[in-house]
C-alpha atoms as a PDB file:
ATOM      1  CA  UNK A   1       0.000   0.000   0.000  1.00  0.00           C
ATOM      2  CA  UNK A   2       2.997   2.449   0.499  1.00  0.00           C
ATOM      3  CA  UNK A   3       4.307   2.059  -2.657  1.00  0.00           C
ATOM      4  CA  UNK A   4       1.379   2.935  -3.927  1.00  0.00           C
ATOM      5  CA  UNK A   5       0.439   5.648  -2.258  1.00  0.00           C
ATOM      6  CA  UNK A   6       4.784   6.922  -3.183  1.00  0.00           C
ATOM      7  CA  UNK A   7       3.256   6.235  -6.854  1.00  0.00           C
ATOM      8  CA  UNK A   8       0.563   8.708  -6.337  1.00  0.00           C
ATOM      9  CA  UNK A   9       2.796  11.150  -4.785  1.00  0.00           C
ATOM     10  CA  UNK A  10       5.309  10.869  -7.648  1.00  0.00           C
ATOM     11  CA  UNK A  11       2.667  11.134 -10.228  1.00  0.00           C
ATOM     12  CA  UNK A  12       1.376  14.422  -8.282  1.00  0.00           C
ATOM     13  CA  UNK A  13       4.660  16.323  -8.875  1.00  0.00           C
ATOM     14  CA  UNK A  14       4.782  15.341 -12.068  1.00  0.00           C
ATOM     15  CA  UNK A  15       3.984  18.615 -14.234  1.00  0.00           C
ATOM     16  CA  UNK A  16       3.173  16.570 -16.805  1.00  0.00           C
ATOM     17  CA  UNK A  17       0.316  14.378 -14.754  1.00  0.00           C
ATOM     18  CA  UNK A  18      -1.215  17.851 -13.603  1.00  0.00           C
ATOM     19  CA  UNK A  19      -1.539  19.588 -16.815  1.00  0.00           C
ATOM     20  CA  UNK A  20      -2.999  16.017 -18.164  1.00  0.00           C
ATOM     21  CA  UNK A  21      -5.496  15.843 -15.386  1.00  0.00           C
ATOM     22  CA  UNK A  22      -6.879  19.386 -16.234  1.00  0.00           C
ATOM     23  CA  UNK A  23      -7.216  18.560 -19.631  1.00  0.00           C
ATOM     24  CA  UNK A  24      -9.009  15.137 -18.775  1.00  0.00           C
ATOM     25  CA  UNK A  25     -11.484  16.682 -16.211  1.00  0.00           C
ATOM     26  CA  UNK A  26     -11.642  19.898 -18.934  1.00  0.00           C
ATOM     27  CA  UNK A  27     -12.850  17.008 -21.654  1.00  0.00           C
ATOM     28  CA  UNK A  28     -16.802  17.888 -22.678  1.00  0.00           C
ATOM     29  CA  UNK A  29     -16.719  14.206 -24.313  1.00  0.00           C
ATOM     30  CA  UNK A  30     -16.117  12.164 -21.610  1.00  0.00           C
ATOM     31  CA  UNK A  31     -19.984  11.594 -20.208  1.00  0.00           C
ATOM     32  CA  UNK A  32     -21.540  11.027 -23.781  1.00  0.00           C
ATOM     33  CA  UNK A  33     -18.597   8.519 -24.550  1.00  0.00           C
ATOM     34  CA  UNK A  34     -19.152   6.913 -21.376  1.00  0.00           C
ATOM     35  CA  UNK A  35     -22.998   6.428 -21.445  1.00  0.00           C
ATOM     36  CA  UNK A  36     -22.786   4.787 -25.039  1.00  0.00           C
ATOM     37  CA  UNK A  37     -19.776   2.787 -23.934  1.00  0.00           C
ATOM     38  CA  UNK A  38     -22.035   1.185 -20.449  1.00  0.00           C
ATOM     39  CA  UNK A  39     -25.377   1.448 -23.134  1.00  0.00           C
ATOM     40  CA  UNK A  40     -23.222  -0.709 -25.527  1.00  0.00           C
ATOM     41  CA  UNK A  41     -22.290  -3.174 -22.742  1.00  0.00           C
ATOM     42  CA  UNK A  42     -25.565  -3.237 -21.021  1.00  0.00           C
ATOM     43  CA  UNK A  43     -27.297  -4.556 -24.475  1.00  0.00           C
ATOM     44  CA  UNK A  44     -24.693  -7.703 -24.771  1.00  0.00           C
ATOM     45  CA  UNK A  45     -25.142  -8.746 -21.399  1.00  0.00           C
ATOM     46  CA  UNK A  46     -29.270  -8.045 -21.663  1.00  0.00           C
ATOM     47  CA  UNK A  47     -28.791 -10.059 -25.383  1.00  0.00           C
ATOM     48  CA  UNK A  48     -27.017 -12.788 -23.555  1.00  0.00           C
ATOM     49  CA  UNK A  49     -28.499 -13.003 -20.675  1.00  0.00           C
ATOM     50  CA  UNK A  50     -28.819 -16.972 -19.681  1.00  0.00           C
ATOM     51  CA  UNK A  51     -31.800 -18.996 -20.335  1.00  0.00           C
ATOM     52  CA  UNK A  52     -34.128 -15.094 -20.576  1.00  0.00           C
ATOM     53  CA  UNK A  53     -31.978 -13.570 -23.221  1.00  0.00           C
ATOM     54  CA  UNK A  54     -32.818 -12.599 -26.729  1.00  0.00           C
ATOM     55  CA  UNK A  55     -30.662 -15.474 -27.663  1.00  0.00           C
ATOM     56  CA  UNK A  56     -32.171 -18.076 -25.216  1.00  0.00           C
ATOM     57  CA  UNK A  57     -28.900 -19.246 -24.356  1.00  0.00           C
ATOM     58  CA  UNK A  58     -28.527 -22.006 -21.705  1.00  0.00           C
ATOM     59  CA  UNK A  59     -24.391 -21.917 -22.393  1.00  0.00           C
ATOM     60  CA  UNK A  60     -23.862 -19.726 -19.147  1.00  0.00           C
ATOM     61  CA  UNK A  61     -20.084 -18.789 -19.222  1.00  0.00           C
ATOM     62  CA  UNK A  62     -21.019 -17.309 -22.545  1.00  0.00           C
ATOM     63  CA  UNK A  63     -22.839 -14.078 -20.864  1.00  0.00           C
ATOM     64  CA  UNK A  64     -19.649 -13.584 -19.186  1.00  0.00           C
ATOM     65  CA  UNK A  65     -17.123 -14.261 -22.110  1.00  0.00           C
ATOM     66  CA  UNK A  66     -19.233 -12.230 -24.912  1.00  0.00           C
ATOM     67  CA  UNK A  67     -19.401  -9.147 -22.251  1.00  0.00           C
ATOM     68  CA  UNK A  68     -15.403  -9.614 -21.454  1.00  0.00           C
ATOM     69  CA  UNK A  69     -14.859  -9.903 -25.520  1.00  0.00           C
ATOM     70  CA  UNK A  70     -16.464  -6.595 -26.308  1.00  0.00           C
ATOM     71  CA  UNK A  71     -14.940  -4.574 -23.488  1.00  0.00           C
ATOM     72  CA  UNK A  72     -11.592  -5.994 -24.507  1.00  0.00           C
ATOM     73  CA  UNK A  73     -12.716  -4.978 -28.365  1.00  0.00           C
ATOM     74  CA  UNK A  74     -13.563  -1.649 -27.676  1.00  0.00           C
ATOM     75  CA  UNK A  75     -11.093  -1.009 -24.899  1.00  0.00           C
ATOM     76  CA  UNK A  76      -8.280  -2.122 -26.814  1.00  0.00           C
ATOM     77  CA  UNK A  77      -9.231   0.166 -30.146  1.00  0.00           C
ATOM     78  CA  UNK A  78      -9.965   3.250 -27.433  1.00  0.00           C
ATOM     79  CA  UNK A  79      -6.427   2.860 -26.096  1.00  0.00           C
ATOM     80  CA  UNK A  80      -4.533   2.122 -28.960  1.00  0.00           C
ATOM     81  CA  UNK A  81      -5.952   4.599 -31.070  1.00  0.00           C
ATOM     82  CA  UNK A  82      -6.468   7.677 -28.124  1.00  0.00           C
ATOM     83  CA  UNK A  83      -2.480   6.320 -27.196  1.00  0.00           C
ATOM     84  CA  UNK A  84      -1.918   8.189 -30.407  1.00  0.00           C
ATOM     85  CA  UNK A  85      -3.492  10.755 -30.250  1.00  0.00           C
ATOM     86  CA  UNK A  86      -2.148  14.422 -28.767  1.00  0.00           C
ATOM     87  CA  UNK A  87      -4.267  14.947 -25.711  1.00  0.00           C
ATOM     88  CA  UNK A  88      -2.401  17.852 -23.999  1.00  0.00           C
ATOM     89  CA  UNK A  89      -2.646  21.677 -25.358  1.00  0.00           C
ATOM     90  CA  UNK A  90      -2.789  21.842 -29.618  1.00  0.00           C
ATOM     91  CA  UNK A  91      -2.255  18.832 -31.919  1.00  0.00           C
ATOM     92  CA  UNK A  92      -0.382  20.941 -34.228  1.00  0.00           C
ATOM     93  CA  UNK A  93       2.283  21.062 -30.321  1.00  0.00           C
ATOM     94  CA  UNK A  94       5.207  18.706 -31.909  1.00  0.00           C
ATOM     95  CA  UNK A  95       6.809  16.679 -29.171  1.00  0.00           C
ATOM     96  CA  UNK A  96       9.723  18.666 -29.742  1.00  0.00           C
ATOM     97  CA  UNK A  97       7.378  21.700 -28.492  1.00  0.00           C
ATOM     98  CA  UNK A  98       6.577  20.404 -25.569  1.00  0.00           C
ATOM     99  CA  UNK A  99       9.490  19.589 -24.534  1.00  0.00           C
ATOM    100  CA  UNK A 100      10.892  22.976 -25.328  1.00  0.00           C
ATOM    101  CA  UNK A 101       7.636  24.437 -22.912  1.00  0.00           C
ATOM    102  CA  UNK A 102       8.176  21.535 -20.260  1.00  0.00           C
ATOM    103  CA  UNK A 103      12.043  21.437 -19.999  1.00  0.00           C
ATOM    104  CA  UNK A 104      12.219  17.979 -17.808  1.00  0.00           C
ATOM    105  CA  UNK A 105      13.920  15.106 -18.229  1.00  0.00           C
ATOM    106  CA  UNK A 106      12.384  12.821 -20.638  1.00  0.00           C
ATOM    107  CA  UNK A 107      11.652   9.683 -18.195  1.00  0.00           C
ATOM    108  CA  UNK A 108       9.772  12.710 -16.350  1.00  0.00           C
ATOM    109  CA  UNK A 109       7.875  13.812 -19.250  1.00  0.00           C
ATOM    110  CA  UNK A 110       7.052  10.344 -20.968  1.00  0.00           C
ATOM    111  CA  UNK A 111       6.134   8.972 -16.972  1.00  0.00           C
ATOM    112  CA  UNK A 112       3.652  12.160 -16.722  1.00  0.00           C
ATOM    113  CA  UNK A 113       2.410  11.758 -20.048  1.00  0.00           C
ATOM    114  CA  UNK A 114       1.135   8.191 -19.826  1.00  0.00           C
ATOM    115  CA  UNK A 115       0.092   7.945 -16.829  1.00  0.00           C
ATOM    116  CA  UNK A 116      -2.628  11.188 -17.281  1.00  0.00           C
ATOM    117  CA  UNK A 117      -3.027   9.118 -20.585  1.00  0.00           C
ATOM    118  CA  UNK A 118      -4.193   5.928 -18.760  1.00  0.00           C
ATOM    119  CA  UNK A 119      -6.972   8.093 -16.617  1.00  0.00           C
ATOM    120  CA  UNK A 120      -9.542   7.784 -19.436  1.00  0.00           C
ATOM    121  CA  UNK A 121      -8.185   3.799 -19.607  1.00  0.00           C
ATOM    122  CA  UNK A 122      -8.903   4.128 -16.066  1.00  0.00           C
ATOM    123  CA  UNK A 123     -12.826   5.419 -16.405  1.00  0.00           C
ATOM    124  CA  UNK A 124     -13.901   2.790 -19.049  1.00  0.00           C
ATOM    125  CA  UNK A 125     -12.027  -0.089 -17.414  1.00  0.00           C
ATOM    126  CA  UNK A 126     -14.074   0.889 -14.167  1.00  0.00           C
ATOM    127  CA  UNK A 127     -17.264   1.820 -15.646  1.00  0.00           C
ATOM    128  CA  UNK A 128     -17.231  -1.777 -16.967  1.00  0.00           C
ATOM    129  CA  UNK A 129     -16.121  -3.258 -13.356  1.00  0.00           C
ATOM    130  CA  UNK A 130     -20.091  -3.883 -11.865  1.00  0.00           C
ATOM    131  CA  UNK A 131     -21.115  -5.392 -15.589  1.00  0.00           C
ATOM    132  CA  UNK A 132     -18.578  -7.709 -15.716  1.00  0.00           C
ATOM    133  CA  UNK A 133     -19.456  -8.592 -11.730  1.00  0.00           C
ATOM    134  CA  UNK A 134     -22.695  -9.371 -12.656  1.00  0.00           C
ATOM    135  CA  UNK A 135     -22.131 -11.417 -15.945  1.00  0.00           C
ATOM    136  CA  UNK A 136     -19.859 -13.455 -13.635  1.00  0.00           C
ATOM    137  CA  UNK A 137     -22.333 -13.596 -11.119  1.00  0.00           C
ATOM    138  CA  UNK A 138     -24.775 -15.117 -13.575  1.00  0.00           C
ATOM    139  CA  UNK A 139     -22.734 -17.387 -15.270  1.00  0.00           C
ATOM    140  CA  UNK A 140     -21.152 -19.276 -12.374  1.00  0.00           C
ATOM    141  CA  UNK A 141     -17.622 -17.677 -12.290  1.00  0.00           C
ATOM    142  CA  UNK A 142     -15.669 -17.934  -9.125  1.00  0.00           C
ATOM    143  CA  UNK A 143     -14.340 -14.811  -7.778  1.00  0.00           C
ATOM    144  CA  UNK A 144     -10.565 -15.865  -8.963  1.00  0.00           C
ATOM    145  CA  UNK A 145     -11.701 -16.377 -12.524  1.00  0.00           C
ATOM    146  CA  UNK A 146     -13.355 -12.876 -12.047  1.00  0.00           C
ATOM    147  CA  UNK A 147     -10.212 -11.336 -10.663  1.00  0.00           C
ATOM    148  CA  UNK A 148      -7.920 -12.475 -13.619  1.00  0.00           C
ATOM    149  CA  UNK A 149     -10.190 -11.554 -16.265  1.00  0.00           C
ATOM    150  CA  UNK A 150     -10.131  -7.994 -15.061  1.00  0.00           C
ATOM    151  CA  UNK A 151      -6.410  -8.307 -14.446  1.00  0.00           C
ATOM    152  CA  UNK A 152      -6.302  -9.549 -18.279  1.00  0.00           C
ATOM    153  CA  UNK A 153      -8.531  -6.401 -19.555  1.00  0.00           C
ATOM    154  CA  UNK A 154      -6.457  -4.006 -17.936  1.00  0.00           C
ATOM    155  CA  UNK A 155      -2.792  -4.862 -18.887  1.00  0.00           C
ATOM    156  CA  UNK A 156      -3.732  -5.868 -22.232  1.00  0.00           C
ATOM    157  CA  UNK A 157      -5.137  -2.723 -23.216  1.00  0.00           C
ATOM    158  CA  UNK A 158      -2.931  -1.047 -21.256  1.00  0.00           C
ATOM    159  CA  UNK A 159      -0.565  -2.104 -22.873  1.00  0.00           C
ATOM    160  CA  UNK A 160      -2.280  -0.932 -26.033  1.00  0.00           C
ATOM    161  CA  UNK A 161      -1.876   2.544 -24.615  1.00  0.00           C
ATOM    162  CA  UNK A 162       1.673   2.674 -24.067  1.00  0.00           C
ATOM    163  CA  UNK A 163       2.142   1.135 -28.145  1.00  0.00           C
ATOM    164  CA  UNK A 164       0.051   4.131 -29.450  1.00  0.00           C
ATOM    165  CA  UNK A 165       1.893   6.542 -27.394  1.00  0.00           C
ATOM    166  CA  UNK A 166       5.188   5.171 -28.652  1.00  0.00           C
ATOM    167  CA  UNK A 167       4.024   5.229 -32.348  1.00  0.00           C
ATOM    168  CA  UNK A 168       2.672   9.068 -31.503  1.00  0.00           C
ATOM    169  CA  UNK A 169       6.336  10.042 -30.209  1.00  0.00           C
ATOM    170  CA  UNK A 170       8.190   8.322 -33.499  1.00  0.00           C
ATOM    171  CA  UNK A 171       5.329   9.080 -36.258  1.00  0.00           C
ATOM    172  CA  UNK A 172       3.707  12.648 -34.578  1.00  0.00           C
ATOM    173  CA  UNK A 173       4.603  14.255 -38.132  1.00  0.00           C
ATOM    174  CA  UNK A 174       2.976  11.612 -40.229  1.00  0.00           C
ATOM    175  CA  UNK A 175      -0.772  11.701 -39.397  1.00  0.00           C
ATOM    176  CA  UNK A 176      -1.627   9.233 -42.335  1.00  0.00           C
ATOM    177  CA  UNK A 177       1.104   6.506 -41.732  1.00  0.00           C
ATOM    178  CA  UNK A 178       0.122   7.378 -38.121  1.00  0.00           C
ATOM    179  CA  UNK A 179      -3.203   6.626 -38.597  1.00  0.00           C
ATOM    180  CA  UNK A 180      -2.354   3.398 -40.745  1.00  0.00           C
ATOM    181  CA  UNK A 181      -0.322   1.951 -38.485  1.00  0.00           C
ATOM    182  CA  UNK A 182      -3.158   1.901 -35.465  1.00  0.00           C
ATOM    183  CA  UNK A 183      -6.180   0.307 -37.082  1.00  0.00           C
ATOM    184  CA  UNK A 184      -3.179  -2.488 -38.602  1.00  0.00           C
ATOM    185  CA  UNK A 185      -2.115  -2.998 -35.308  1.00  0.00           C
ATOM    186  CA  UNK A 186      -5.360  -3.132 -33.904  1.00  0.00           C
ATOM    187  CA  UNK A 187      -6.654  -5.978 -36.060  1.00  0.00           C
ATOM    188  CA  UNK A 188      -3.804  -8.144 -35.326  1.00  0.00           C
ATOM    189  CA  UNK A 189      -3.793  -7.735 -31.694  1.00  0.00           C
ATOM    190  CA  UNK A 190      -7.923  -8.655 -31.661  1.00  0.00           C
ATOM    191  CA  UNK A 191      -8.258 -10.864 -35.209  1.00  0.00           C
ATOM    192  CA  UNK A 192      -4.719 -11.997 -36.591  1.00  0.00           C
ATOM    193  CA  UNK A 193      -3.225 -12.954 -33.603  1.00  0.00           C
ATOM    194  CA  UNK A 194      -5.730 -15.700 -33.043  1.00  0.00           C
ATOM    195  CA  UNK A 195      -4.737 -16.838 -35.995  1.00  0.00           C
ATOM    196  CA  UNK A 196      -1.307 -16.297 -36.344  1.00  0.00           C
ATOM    197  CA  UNK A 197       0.149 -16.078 -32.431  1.00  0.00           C
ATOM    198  CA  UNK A 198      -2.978 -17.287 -30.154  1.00  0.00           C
ATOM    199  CA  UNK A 199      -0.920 -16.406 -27.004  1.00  0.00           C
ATOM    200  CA  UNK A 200      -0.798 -12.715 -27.729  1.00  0.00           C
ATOM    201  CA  UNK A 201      -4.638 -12.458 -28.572  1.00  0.00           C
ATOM    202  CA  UNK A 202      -6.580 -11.143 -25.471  1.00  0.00           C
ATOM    203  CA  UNK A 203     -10.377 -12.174 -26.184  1.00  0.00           C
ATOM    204  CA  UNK A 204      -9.160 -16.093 -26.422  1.00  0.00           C
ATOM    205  CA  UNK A 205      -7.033 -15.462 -22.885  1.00  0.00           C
ATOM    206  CA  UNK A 206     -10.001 -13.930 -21.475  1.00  0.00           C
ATOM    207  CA  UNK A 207     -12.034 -17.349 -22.116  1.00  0.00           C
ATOM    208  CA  UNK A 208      -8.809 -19.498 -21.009  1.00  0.00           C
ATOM    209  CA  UNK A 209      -9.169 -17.737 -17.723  1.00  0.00           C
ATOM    210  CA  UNK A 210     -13.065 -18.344 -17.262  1.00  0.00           C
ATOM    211  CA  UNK A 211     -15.103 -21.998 -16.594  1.00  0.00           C
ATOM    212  CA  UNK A 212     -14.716 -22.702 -20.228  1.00  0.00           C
ATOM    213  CA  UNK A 213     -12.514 -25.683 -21.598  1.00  0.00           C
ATOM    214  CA  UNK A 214      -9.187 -24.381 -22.244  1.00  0.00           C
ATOM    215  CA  UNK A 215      -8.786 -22.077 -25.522  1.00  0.00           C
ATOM    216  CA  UNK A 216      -5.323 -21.157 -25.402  1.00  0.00           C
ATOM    217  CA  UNK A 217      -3.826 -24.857 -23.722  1.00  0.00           C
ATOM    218  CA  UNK A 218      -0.576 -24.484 -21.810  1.00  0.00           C
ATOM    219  CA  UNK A 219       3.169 -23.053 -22.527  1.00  0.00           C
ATOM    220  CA  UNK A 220       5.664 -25.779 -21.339  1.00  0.00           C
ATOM    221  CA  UNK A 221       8.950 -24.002 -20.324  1.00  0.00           C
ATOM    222  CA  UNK A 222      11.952 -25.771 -19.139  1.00  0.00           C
ATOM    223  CA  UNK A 223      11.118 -27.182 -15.981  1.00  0.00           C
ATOM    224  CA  UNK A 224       7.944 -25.044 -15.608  1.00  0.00           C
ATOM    225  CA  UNK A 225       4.143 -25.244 -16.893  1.00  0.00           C
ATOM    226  CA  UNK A 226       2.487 -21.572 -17.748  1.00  0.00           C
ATOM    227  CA  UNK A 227      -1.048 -21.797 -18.240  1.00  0.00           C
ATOM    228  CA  UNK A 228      -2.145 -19.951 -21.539  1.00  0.00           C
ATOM    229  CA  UNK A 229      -3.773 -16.661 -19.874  1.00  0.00           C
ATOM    230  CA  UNK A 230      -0.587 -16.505 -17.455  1.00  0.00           C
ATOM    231  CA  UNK A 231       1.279 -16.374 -20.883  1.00  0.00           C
ATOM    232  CA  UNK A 232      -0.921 -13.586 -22.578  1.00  0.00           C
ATOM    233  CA  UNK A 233      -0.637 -11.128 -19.276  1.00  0.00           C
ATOM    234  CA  UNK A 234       3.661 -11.736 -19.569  1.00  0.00           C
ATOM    235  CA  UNK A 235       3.805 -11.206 -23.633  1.00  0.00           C
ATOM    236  CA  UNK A 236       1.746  -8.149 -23.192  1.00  0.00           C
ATOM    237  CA  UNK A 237       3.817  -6.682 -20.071  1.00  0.00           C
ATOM    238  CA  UNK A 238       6.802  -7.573 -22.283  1.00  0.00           C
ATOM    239  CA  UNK A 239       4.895  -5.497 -25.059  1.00  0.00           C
ATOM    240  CA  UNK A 240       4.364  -2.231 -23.213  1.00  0.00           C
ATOM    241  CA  UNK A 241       8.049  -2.559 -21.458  1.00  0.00           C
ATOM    242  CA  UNK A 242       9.610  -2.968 -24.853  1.00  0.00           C
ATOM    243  CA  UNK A 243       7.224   0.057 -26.424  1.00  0.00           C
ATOM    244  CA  UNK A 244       8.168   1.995 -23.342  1.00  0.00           C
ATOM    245  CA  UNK A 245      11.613   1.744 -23.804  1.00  0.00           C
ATOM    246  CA  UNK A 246      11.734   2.673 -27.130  1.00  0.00           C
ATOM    247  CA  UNK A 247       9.290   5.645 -26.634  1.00  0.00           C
ATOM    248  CA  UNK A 248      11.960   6.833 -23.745  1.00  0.00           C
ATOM    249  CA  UNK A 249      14.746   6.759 -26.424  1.00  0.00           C
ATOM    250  CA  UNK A 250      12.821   8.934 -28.841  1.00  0.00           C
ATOM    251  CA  UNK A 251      12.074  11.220 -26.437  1.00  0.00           C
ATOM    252  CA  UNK A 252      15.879  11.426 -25.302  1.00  0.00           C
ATOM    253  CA  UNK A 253      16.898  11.933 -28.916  1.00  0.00           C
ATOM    254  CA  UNK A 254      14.271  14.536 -29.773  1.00  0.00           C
ATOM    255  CA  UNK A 255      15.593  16.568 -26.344  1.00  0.00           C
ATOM    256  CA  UNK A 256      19.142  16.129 -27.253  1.00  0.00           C
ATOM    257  CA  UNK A 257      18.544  17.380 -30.789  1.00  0.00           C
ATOM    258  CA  UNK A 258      16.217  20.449 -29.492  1.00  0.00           C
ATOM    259  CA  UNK A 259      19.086  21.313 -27.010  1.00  0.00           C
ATOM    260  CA  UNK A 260      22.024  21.173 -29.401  1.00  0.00           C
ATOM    261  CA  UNK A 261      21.031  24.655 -31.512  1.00  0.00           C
ATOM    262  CA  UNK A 262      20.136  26.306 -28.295  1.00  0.00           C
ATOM    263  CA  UNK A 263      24.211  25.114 -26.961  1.00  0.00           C
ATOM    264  CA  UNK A 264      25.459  26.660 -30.524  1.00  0.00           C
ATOM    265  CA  UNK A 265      23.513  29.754 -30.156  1.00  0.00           C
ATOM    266  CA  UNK A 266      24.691  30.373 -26.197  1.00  0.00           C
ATOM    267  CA  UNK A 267      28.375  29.764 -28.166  1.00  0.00           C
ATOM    268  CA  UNK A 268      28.190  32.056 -30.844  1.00  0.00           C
ATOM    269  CA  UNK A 269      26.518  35.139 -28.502  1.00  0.00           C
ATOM    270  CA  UNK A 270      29.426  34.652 -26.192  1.00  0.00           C
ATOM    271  CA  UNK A 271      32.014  34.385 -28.969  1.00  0.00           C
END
C-alpha cells in the first residue's frame, strides 16, 4: 500500500500528470462517450443473458465471455488509437514543443504523459467493473476467474496505450502513416493474432481464464508449466516494457537534438 500511495505522490509532482489531469477533467466528451460505452455493454449482457436472453442461451459462461470480448474490443481500439493521439494543449504542439515548454527530463515527461493518458483507460475499465461482476455472477464464475479476467482487460489494453503513445512520439509528423499503423495494429492484436500467435490475442485469454474448456492450452517451459492466460498477461507486459523503452529513447533523442542549436547559439553570442 505504500508504494502505492509513493506512486501517487510521484505522479502528483509530475507537471506533466497535472496539466494532463486538467485537460481530462476539462474534456466535454467524456460523459456522452461513457454512457454509449455502459449502453453498448448493457445490451450484450441483456442479449445474452442466460436462459431469458434474446438469444435463449442455456451456455452460461457465454454471458460472461461475450461481455469480457467486447470490453476488450472496444477497450483495446480506445487505447490504442487515443495512445496516439495528442491529448495535452494543440495537436499541431510537436513533441519537440513540448518539450521545449516543459524542460524535464524525458523519463519525467514520458512517466507524466502516460500515466494522465491511462486516466480515461482508467474510467472505461471501471465503468465496466459492476457489468462484468454481474455477468460473472450469472454465469457461475468464481471470484478468482473474475479477478484475472479484469487483471487480463487491464494490462492488455494497457498495454495498447503505451504502443500508441510510442508510435505518436516516433510518427507525430505523419498523421496518415500514423493513422495506418493503429487500425493495422489493432486488427492483429484482436483478429490476426488468433490466428497467427494465439498467445498474444486477449479475447481467447479472457475465455482461457473463465469456466470454459481451455482455448489457449498451456506453454511448457523448461522445468515449468504456464497456463495460456498466465502467458498472454507476460507477452503483453513484455509489449508495453519494450514500447516503453523505445518511446523513452525517442524522447531522449528529440531533447538532445532540441538542445544542441540552443548550446550553438549560447556559443556564438558569447564568442
Amino acid at each position: 500500500m505504500g508504494r502505492i500511495w509513493l506512486l501517487f505522490r510521484h505522479a502528483w509532482h509530475n507537471p506533466i500528470f497535472r496539466g494532463g489531469l486538467r485537460t481530462f477533467a476539462q474534456q466535454p466528451t467524456h460523459r456522452s462517450y461513457s454512457l454509449n460505452y455502459v449502453a453498448t455493454l448493457s445490451a450484450v449482457l441483456l442479449i445474452t443473458w442466460p436462459k431469458e436472453g434474446f438469444l435463449n442461451l442455456r451456455d452460461l459462461p457465454f454471458t460472461y465471455n461475450a461481455l469480457g470480448g467486447t470490453t476488450l474490443i472496444i477497450l483495446a481500439y480506445l487505447n490504442v488509437s487515443q495512445g496516439a493521439h495528442r491529448f495535452l494543449g494543440s495537436r499541431y504542439l510537436s513533441l519537440h514543443d513540448w518539450l521545449l515548454l516543459a524542460p524535464v527530463k524525458a523519463g519525467t515527461f514520458l512517466r507524466g504523459y502516460l500515466a494522465a493518458s491511462c486516466l480515461e483507460l482508467l474510467l472505461f475499465w471501471g465503468l465496466s467493473l459492476p457489468l462484468l461482476v454481474l455477468a460473472a455472477r450469472v454465469s457461475g464464475e468464481s471470484l478468482a476467474h473474475l479477478g484475472t479476467g479484469i487483471l487480463l482487460i487491464l494490462v492488455c489494453v494497457g498495454s495498447y496505450r503505451v504502443v500508441g503513445v510510442a508510435l505518436l512520439t516516433l510518427f507525430e509528423r505523419d498523421e496518415f502513416l500514423l493513422y495506418i499503423l493503429v487500425r493495422l495494429l489493432y486488427v492483429f492484436f484482436i483478429l490476426g493474432s488468433g490466428f497467427v500467435v494465439p498467445l498474444y490475442n486477449p479475447v481467447l485469454a479472457f475465455a482461457d481464464a473463465s469456466i470454459w474448456p481451455r482455448r489457449l492450452g498451456t506453454l511448457a517451459l523448461p522445468g515449468l508449466t504456464v497456463r495460456g492466460w498466465a502467458a498472454t498477461l507476460v507477452l503483453h507486459l513484455l509489449l508495453a516494457g519494450g514500447f516503453f523503452i523505445i518511446a523513452l529513447i525517442r524522447v531522449h533523442w528529440v531533447q538532445r537534438r532540441g538542445a544542441a542549436p540552443e548550446i550553438r547559439e549560447e556559443g556564438l553570442g558569447h564568442d
